[in-house]
Protein backbone atom coordinates (compact mmCIF):
# COMPACT_ATOMS: atom_id res chain seq x y z
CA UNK A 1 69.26 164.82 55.57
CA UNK A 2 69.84 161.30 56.53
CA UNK A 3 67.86 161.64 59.74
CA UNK A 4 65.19 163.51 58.33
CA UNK A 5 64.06 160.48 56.22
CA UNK A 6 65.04 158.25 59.02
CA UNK A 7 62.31 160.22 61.00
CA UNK A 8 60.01 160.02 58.33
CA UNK A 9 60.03 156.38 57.96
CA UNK A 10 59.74 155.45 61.89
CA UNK A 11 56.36 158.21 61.37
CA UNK A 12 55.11 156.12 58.45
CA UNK A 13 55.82 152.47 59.73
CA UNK A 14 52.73 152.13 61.90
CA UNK A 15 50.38 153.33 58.86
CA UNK A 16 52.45 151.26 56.62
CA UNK A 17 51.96 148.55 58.71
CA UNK A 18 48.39 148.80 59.13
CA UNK A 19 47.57 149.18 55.54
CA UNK A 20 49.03 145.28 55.31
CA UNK A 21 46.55 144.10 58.21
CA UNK A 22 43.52 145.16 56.88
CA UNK A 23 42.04 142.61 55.57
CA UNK A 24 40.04 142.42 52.47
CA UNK A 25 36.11 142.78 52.92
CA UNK A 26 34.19 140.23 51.99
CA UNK A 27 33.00 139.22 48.17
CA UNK A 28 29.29 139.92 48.33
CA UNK A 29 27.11 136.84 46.65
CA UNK A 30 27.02 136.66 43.22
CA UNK A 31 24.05 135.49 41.24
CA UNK A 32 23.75 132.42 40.08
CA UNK A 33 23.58 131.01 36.54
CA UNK A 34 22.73 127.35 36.36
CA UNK A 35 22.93 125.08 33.02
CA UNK A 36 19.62 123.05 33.08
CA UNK A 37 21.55 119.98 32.13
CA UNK A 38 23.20 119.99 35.79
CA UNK A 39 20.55 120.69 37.82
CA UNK A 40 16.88 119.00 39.43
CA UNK A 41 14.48 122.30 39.75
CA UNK A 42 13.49 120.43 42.81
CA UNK A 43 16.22 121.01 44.56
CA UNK A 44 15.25 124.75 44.58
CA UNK A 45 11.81 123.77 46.52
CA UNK A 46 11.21 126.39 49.70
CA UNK A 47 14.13 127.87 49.37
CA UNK A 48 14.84 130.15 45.53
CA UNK A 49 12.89 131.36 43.06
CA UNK A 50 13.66 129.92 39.21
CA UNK A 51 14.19 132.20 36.40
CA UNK A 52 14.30 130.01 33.51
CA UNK A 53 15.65 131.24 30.39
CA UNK A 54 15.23 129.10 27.41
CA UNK A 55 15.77 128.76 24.14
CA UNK A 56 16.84 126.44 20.70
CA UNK A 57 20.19 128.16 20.57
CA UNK A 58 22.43 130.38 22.44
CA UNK A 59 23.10 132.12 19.65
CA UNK A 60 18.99 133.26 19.66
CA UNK A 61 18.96 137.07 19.93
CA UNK A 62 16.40 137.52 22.30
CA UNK A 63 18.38 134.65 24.30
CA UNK A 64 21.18 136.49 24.37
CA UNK A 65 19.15 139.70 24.94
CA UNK A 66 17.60 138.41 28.52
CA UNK A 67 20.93 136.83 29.58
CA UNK A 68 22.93 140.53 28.67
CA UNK A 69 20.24 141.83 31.08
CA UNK A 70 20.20 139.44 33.49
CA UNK A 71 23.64 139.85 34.40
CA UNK A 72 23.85 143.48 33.71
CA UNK A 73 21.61 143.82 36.90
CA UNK A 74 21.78 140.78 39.05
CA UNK A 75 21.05 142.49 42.52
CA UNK A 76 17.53 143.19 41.74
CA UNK A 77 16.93 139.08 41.36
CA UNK A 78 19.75 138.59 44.66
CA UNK A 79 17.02 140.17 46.96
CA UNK A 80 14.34 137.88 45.73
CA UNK A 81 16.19 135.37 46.55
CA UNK A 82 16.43 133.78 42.33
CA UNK A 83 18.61 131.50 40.71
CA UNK A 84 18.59 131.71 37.25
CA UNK A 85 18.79 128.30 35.21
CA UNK A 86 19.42 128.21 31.30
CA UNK A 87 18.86 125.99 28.21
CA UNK A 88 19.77 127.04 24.99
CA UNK A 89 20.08 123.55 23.94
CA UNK A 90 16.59 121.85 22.38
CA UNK A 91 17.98 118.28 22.64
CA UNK A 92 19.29 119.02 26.38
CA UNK A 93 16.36 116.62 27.48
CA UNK A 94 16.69 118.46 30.86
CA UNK A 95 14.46 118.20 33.75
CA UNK A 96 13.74 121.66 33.41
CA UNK A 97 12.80 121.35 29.53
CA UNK A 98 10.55 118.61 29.73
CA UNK A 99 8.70 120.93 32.53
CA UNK A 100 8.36 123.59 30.74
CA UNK A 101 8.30 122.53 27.18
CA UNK A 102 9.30 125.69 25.67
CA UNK A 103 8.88 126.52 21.86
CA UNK A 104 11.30 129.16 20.66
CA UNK A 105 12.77 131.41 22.90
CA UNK A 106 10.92 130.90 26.81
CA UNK A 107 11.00 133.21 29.66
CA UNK A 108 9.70 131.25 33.56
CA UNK A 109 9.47 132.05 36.72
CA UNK A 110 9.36 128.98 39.38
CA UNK A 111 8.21 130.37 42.50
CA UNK A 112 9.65 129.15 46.09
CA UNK A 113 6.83 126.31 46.10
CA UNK A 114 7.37 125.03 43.23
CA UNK A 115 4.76 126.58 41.32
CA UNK A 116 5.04 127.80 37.10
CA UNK A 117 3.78 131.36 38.20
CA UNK A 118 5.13 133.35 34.43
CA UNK A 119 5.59 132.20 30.81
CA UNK A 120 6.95 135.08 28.85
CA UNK A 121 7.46 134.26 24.65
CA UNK A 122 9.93 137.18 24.58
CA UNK A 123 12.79 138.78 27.08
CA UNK A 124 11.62 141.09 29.85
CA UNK A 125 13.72 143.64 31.40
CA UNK A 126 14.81 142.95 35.08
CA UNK A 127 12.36 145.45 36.53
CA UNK A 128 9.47 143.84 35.42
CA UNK A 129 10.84 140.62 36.27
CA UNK A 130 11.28 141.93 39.72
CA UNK A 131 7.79 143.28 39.64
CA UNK A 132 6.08 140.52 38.57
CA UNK A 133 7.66 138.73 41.18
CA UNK A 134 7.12 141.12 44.19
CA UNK A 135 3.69 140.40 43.30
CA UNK A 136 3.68 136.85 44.31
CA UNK A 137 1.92 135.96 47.70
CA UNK A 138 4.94 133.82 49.53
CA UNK A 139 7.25 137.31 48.08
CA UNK A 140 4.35 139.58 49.66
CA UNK A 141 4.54 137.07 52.73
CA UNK A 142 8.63 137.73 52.75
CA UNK A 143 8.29 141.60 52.23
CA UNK A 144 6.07 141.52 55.31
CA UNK A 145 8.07 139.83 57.71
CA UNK A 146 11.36 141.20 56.73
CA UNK A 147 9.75 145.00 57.50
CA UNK A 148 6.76 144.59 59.46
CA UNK A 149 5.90 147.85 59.74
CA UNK A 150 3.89 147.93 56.56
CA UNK A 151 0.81 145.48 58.79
């Protein structure tokens, strides 16, 4: 009986041992969410899009709406290459705030050049954000040259 398991374990060992070297694969890139307060939109100038989500409170519920959506589908704003940056604080004073100058709850989209190119008054779904950003020429531009075959 003894050499039967014996057997057994010098059959496993390799696989045993090769489950340990496998390394893990790698994290793939996770959306980011920016407070306004730490960050210059220009900084964002050629190379992401800004989805600005703001509003008087964080406790607003179409805030909180857009943000639940926002991160319950983050890939669909990874490909177009978006950051999203948030102020739920009126008296932030941020450089994105005095921008924009949102009343009540405010919905943006910065494109690449710097550009205001949506104001939404209420929260949009992340398919129509991704929509209404697909249609924007430098993301038509991007489309193009990523899969040329479409010329």
């Amino acid at each position: 009986m003894k050499s039967v398991l014996v057997a057994l374990l010098v059959l496993l060992a390799p696989h045993a041992a090769l489950a340990q070297t496998v390394e893990p694969e790698a994290a793939a890139p996770a959306l980011m969410i920016l407070d306004a307060a730490d960050v210059d939109p220009d900084d964002f100038l050629w190379t992401l899009r800004i989805v600005a989500v703001m509003a008087d409170s964080p406790n607003d519920p179409a805030f909180q709406r857009q943000m639940r959506d926002i991160e319950e589908r983050p890939g669909d704003l990874l490909i177009r290459d978006v950051v999203v940056i948030v102020d739920s604080d009126r008296n932030s004073g941020s450089l994105l705030r005095q921008r924009l100058r949102p009343r009540g709850f405010m919905l943006a989209i910065i494109d690449k050049d710097g550009e205001i190119k949506q104001r939404r008054p209420a929260p949009r779904d992340v398919r129509e954000i991704g929509d209404m950003i697909d249609r924007f020429t430098l993301r038509r531009q991007e489309m193009l040259e990523r899969l040329p075959a479409g010329r």
